[in-house]
Protein backbone atom coordinates (compact mmCIF):
# COMPACT_ATOMS: atom_id res chain seq x y z
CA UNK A 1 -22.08 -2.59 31.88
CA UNK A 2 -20.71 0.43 31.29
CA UNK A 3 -24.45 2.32 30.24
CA UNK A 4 -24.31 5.71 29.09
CA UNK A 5 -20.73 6.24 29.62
CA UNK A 6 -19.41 4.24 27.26
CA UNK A 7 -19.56 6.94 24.94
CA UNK A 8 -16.69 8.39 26.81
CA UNK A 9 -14.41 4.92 26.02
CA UNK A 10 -15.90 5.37 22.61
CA UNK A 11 -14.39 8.72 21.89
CA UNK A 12 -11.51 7.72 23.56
CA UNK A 13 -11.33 4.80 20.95
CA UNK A 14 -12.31 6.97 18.08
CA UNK A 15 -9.83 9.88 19.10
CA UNK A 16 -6.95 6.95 19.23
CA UNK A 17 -8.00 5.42 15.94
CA UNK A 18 -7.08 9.03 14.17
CA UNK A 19 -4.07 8.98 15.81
CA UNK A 20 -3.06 5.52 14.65
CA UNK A 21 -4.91 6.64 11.21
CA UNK A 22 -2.70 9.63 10.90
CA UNK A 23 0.82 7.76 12.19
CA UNK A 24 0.32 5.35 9.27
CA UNK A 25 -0.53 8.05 6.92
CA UNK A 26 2.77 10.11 7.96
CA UNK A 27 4.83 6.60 7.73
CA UNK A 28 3.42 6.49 4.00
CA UNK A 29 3.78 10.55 2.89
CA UNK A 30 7.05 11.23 4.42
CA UNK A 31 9.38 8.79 2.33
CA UNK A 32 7.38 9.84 -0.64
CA UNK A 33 8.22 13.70 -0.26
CA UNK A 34 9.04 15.79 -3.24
CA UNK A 35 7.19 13.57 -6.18
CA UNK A 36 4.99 15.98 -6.68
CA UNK A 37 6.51 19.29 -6.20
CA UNK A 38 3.93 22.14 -7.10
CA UNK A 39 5.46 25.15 -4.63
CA UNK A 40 9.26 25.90 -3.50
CA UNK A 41 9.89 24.12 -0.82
CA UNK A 42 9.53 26.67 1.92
CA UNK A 43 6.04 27.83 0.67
CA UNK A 44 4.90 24.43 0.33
CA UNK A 45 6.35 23.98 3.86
CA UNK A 46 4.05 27.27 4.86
CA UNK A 47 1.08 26.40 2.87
CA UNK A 48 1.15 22.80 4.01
CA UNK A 49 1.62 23.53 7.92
CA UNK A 50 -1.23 25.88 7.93
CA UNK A 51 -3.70 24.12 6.30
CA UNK A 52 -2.65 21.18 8.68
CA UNK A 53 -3.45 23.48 11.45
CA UNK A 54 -6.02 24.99 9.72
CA UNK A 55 -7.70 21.74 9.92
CA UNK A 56 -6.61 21.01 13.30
CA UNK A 57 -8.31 23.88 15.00
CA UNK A 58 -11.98 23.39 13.14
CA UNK A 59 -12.31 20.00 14.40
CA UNK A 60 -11.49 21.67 18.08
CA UNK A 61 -13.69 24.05 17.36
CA UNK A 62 -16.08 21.68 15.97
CA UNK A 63 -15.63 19.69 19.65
CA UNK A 64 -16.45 22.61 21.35
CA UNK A 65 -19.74 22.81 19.93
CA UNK A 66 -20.51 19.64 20.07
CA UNK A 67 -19.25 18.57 23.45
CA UNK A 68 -18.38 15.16 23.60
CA UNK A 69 -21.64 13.15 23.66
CA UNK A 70 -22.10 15.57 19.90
CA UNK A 71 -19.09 14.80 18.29
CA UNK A 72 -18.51 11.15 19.07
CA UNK A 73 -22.33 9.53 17.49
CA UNK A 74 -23.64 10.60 20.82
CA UNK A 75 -27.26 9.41 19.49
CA UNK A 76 -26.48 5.77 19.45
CA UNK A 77 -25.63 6.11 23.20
CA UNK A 78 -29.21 7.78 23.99
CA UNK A 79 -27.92 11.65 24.18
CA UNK A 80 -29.69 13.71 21.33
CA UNK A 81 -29.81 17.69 20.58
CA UNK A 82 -33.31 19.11 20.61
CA UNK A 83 -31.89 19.87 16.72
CA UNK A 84 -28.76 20.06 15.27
CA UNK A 85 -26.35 22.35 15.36
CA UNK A 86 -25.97 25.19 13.58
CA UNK A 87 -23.70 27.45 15.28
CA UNK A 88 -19.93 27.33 15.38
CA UNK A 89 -17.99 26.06 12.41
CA UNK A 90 -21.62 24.84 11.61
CA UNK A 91 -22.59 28.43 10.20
CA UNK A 92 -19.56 27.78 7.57
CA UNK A 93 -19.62 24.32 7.13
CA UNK A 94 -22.28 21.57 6.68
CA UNK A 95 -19.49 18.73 8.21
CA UNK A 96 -17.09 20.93 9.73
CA UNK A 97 -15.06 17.75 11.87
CA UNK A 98 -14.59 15.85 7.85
CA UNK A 99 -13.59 19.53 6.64
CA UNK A 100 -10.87 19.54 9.24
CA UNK A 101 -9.44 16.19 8.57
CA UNK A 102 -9.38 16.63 5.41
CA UNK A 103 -7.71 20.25 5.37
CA UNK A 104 -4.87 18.63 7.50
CA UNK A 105 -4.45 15.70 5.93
CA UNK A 106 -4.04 17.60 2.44
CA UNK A 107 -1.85 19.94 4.53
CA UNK A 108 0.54 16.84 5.04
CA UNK A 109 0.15 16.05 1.17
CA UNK A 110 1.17 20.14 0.37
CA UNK A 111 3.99 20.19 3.06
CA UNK A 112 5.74 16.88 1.83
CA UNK A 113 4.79 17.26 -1.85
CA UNK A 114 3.66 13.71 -2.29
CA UNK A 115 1.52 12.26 -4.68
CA UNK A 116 0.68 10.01 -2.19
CA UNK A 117 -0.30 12.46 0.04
CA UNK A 118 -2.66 14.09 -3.06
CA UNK A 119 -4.00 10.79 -3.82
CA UNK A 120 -4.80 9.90 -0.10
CA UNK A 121 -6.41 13.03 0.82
CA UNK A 122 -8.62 12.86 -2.44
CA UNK A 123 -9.63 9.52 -1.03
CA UNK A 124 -10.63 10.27 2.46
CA UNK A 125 -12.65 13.61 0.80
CA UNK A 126 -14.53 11.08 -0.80
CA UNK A 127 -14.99 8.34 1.27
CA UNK A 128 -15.76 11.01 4.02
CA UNK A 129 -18.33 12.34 0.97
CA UNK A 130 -19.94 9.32 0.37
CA UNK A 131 -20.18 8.84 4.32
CA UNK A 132 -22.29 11.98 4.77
CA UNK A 133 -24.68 11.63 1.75
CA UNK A 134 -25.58 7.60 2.21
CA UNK A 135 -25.15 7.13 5.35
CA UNK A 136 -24.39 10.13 8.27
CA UNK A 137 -27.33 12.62 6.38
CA UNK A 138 -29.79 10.45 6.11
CA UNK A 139 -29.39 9.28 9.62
CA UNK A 140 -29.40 12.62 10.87
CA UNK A 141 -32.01 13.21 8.78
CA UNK A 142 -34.24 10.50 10.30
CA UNK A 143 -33.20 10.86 13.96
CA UNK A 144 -34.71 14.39 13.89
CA UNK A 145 -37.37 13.89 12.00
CA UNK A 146 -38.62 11.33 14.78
CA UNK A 147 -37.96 13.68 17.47
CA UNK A 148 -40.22 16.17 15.56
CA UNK A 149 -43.03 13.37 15.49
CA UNK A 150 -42.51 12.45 19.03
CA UNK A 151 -43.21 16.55 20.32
């Protein structure tokens, strides 16, 4: 029984699952470069890399104000804020870890110029959209709404 740390195997299993997530996406972009070339090459190249980092460092930054029991559902495994968060890349963004991903992954869609970067990076914004409004808000919603009741 692993208890309360099994969040920590779960981030580790969440942070390897983007990893995979993102090798697969790269195995898909790369041979599709240059079919749909907006920028000269170098600018794309520029624009492309730092978005990718871009997106990169708000989902550290994210991390860091989350810790690791925040950013990885830390409420299913029994650790909850007194509220949520509002500080950080919180004061700019309402989901600040999907704004990263997506930033880098349309990075990767800008750098290589392919449409099926563009068409994959449209679909994570919305799958990662449709995430938060049915399913991630609502729970947060409720979770801290309860907490409210039980004070």
């Amino acid at each position: 029984a692993l208890g309360k740390n099994a969040i920590y195997f779960y981030a580790v299993y969440l942070v390897l699952s983007a990893l995979l997530r993102d090798h697969f996406i790269h195995l898909a972009v790369a041979p599709n470069a240059d079919t749909f070339v907006i920028f000269p090459s170098t600018i794309a190249k520029a624009l492309g890399g730092g978005a990718f980092v871009s997106g990169f460092l708000i989902n550290l930054w994210t991390l860091k104000a989350l810790g690791i029991k925040g950013m990885y559902n830390g409420d299913s495994f029994g650790f909850l804020f007194d509220a949520p968060v509002t500080d950080g890349p919180y004061k700019y963004f309402n989901d600040p870890q999907y704004v990263g991903t997506a930033m880098s992954l349309f990075g990767t869609a800008v750098y290589y110029q392919s449409i099926i970067g563009y068409v994959l990076a449209v679909d994570l914004y919305i799958i990662f959209w449709i995430s938060v409004m049915f399913f991630e808000g609502p729970h947060m919603r409720r979770i801290y709404s309860q907490k409210k009741k039980t004070e």
